[in-house]
C-alpha atoms as a PDB file:
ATOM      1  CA  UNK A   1      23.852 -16.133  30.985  1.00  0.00           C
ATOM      2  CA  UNK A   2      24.749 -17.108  27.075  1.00  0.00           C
ATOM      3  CA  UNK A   3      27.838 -18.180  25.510  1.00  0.00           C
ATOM      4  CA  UNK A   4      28.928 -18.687  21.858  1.00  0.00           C
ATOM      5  CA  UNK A   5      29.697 -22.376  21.175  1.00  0.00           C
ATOM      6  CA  UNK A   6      30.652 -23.848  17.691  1.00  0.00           C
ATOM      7  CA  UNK A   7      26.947 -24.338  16.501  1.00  0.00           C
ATOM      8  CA  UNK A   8      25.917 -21.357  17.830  1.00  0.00           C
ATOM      9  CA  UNK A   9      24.500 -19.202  20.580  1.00  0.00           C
ATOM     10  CA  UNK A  10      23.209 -21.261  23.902  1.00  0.00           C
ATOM     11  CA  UNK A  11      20.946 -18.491  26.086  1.00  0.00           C
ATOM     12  CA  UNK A  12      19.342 -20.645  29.831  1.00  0.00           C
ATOM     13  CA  UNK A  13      16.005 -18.777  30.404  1.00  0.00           C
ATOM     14  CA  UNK A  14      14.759 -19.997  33.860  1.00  0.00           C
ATOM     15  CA  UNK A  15      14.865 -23.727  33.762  1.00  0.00           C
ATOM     16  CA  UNK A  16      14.792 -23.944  29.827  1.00  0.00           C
ATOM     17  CA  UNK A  17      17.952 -23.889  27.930  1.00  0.00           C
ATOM     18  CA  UNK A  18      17.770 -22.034  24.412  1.00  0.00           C
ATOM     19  CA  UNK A  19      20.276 -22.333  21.311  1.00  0.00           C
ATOM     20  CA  UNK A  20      20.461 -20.654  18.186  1.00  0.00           C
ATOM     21  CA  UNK A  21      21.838 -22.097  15.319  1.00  0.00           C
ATOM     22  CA  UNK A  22      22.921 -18.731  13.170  1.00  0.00           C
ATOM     23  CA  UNK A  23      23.996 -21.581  10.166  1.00  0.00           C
ATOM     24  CA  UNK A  24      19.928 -22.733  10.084  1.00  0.00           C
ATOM     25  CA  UNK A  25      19.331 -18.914   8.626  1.00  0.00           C
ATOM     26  CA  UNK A  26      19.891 -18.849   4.878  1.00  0.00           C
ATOM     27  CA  UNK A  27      18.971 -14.858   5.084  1.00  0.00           C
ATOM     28  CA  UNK A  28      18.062 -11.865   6.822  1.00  0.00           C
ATOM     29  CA  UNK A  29      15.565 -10.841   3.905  1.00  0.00           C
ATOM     30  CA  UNK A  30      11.706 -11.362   4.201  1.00  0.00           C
ATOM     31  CA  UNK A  31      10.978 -14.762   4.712  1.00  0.00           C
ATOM     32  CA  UNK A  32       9.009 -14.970   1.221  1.00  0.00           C
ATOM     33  CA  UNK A  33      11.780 -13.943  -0.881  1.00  0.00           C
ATOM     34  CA  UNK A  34      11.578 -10.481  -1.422  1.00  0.00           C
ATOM     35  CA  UNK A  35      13.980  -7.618  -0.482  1.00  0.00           C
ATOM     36  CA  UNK A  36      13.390  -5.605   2.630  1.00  0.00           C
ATOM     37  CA  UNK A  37      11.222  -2.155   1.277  1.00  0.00           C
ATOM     38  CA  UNK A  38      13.326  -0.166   4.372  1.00  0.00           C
ATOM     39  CA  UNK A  39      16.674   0.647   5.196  1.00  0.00           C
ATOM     40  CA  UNK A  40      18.026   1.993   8.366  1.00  0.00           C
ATOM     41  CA  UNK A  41      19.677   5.185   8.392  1.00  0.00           C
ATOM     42  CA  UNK A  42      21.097   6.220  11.865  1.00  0.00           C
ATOM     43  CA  UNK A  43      21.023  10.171  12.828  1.00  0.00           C
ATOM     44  CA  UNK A  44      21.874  12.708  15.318  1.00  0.00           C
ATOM     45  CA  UNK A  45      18.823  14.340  17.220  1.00  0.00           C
ATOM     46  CA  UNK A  46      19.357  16.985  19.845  1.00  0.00           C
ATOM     47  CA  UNK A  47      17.701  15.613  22.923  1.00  0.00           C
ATOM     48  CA  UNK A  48      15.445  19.014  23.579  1.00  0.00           C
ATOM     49  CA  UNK A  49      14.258  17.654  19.706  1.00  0.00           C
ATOM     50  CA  UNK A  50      13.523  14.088  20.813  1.00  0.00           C
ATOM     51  CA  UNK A  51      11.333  15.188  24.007  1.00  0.00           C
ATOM     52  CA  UNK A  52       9.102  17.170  21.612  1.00  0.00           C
ATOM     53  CA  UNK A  53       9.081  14.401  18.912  1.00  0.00           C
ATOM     54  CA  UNK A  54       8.406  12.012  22.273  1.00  0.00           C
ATOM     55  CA  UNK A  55       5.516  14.139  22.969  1.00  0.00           C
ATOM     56  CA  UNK A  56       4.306  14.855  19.619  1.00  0.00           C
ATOM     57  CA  UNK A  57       4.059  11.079  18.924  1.00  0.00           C
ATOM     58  CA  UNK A  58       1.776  10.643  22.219  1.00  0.00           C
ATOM     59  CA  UNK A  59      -0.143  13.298  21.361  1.00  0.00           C
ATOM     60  CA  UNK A  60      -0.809  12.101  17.890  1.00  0.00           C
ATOM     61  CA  UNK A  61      -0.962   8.477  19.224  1.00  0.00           C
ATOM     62  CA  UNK A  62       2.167   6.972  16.977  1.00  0.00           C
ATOM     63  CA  UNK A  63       5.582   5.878  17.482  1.00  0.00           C
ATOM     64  CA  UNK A  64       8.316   8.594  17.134  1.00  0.00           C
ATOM     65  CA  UNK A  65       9.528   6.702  14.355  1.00  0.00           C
ATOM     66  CA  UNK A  66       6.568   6.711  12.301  1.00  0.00           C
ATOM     67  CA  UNK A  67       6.002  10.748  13.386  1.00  0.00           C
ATOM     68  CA  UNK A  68      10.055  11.174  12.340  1.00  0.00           C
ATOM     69  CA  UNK A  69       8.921   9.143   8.757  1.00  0.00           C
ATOM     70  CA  UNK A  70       5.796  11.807   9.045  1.00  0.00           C
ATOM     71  CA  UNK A  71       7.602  14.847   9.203  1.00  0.00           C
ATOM     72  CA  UNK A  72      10.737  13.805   6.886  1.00  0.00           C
ATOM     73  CA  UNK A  73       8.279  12.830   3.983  1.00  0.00           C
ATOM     74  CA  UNK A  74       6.226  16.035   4.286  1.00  0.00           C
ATOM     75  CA  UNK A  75       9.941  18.230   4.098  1.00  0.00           C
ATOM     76  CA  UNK A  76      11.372  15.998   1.133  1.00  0.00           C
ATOM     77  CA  UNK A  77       7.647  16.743  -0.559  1.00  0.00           C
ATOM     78  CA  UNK A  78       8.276  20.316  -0.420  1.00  0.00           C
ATOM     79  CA  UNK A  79      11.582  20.727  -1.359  1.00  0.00           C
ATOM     80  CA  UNK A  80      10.540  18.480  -4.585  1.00  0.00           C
ATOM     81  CA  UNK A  81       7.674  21.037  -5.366  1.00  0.00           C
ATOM     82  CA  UNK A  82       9.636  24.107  -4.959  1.00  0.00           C
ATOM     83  CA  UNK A  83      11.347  22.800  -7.914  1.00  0.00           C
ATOM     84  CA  UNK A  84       9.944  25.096 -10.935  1.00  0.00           C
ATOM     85  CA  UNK A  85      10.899  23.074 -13.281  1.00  0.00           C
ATOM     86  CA  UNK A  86       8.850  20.207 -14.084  1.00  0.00           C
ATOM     87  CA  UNK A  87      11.100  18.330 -16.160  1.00  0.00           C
ATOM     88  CA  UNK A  88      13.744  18.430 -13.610  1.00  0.00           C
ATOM     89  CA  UNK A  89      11.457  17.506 -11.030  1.00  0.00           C
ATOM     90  CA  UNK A  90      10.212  14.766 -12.673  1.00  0.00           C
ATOM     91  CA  UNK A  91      13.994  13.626 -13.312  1.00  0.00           C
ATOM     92  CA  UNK A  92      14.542  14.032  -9.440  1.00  0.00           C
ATOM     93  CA  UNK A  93      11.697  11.759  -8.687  1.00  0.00           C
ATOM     94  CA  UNK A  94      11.710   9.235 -11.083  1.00  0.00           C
ATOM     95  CA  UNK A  95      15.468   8.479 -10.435  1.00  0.00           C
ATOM     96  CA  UNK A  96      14.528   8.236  -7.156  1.00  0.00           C
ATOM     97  CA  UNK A  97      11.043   6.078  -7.890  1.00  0.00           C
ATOM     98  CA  UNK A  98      14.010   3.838  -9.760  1.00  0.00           C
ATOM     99  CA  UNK A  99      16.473   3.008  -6.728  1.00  0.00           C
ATOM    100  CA  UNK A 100      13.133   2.530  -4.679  1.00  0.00           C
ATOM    101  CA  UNK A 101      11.683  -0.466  -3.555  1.00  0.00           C
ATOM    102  CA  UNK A 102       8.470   0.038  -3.040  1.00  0.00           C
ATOM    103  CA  UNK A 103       5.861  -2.331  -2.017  1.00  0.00           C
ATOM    104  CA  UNK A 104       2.063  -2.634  -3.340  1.00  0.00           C
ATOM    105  CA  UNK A 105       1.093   0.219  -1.148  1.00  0.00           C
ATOM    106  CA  UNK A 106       3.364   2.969  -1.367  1.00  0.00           C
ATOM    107  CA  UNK A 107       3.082   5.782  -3.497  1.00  0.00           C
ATOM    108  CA  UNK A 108       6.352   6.582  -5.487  1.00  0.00           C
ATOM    109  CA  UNK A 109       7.231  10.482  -5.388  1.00  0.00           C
ATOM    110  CA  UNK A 110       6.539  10.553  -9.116  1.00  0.00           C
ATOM    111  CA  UNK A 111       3.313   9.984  -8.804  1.00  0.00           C
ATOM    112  CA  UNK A 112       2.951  12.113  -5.878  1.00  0.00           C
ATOM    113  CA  UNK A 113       5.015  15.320  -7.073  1.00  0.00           C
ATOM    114  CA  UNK A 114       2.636  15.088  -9.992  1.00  0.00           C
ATOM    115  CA  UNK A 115      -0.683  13.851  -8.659  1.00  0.00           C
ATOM    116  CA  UNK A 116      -2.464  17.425  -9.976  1.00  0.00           C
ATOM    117  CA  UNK A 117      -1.227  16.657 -13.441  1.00  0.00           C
ATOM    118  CA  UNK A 118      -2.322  12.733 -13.342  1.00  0.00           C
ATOM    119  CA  UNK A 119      -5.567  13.840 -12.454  1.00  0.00           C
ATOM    120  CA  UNK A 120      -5.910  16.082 -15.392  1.00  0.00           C
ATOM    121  CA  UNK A 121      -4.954  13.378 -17.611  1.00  0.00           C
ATOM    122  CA  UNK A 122      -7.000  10.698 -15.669  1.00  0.00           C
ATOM    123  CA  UNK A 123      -9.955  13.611 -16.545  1.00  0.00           C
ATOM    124  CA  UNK A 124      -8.854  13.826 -20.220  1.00  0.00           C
ATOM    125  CA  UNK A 125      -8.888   9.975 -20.823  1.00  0.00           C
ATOM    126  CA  UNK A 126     -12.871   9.119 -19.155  1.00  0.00           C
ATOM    127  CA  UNK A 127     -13.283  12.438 -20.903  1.00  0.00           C
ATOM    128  CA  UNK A 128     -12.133  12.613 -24.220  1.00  0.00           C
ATOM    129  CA  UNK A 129     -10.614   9.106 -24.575  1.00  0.00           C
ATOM    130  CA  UNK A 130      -7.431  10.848 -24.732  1.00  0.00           C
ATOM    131  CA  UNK A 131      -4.640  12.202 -22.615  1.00  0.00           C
ATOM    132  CA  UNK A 132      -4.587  15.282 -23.950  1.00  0.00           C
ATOM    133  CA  UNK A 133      -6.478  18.009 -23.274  1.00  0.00           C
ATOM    134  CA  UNK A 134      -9.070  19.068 -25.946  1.00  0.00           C
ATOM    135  CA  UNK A 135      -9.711  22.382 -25.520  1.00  0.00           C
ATOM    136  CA  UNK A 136     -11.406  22.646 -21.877  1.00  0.00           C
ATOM    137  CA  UNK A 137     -14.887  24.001 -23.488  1.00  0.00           C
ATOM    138  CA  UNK A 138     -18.088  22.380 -22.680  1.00  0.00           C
ATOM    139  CA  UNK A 139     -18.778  18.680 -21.785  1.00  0.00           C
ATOM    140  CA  UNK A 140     -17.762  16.619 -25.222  1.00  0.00           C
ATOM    141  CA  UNK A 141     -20.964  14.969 -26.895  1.00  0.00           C
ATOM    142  CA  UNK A 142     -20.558  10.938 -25.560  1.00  0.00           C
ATOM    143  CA  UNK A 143     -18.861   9.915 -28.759  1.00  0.00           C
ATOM    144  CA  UNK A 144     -15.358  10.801 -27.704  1.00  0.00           C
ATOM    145  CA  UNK A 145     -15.760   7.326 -24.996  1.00  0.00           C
ATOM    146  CA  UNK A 146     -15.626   3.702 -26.362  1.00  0.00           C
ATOM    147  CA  UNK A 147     -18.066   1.721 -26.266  1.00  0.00           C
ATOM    148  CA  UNK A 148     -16.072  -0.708 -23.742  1.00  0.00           C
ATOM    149  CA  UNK A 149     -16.133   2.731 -21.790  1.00  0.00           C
ATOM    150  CA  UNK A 150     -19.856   3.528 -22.114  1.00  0.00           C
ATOM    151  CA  UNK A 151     -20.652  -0.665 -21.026  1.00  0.00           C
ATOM    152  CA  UNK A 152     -18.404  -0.313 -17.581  1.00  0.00           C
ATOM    153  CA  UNK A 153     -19.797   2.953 -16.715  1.00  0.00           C
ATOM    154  CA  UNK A 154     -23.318   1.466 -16.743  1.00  0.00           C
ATOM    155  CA  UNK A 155     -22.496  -1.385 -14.658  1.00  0.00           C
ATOM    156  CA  UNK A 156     -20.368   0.955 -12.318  1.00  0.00           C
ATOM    157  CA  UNK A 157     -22.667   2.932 -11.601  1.00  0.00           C
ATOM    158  CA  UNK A 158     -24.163   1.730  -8.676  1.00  0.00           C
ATOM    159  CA  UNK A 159     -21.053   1.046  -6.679  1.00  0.00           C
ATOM    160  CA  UNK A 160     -20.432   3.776  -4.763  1.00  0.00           C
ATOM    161  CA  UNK A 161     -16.666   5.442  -4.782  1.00  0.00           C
END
C-alpha cells in the first residue's frame, strides 16, 4: 500500500515503513553533474519482430535493448556510407557529432563514417610528418619525422600494441 502525503510518497514494505521525499532531489541528471549521454525514444515493434529480437538477444547473450542499439547503429552506418558524397556526408555527421553528447568512450559518426580516411592521414603524419599525402612511392628517407618523433618511437618500441 502507498499514498501521496504533503512531503511525499509513504510505501509500508513488510514491517518497515518507507517515504520519499521527491523535494530532497535537486535533479534527475547524473549524480556528478553531467547530462545524461541517452535519451529514450519509445517505438512500435510488431510482436512476431520482438520474439526474434527476444531470441536473437539470448542467442547472442545481450539484452534486446542493447541488440535493438546493435542493429539500429549498424543501419544508420550504412545509410551514412551510401552517401557518395563526402562532403555531404561529413556535413550529415558532424551536425549530428554536434547535438551529441557523447561520453569518453563513444565514437562520434564522424570519426566513424571516415575512419578509412583518418587512417590515411594518421599514416601520412608518422610518415611524412604531414597530413598530406606525398606521393605514395617508396618508404621516405627518416628525415621527413622530428626528432621528438624519432625519441618516442625508440622508447615505444617495446610496448606492444
Amino acid at each position: 500500500m502507498s499514498k501521496q502525503q504533503p512531503n511525499g510518497l509513504t510505501r509500508h514494505v513488510g514491517d518497515t515503513i518507507i517515504t520519499l521525499l521527491p523535494d530532497n532531489f535537486s535533479d534527475t541528471g547524473d549524480v556528478h553533474g553531467k547530462k545524461p549521454t541517452e535519451r529514450k525514444f519509445n517505438i512500435r515493434i510488431q510482436q512476431q519482430d520482438i520474439f526474434l529480437l527476444d531470441a536473437l538477444a539470448r542467442h547472442k547473450g545481450t539484452s534486446r535493448s542493447t541488440l535493438i542499439n546493435q542493429v539500429l547503429h549498424g543501419i544508420l552506418l550504412d545509410e551514412l556510407m551510401c552517401i557518395k558524397d563526402l562532403d555531404a556526408r561529413a556535413l550529415i555527421a558532424a551536425t549530428a557529432d554536434a547535438r551529441a553528447n557523447y561520453d569518453e568512450l563513444a565514437e562520434p559518426w564522424l570519426e566513424t563514417a571516415f575512419s578509412p580516411e583518418f587512417q590515411k592521414v594518421f599514416d601520412n603524419i608518422c610518415t611524412y610528418n604531414s597530413p598530406h599525402d606525398m606521393g605514395g612511392g617508396p618508404p621516405p628517407p627518416e628525415g621527413y619525422n622530428s626528432e621528438a618523433f624519432h625519441g618516442l618511437r625508440a622508447k615505444l618500441k617495446g610496448m606492444k600494441p
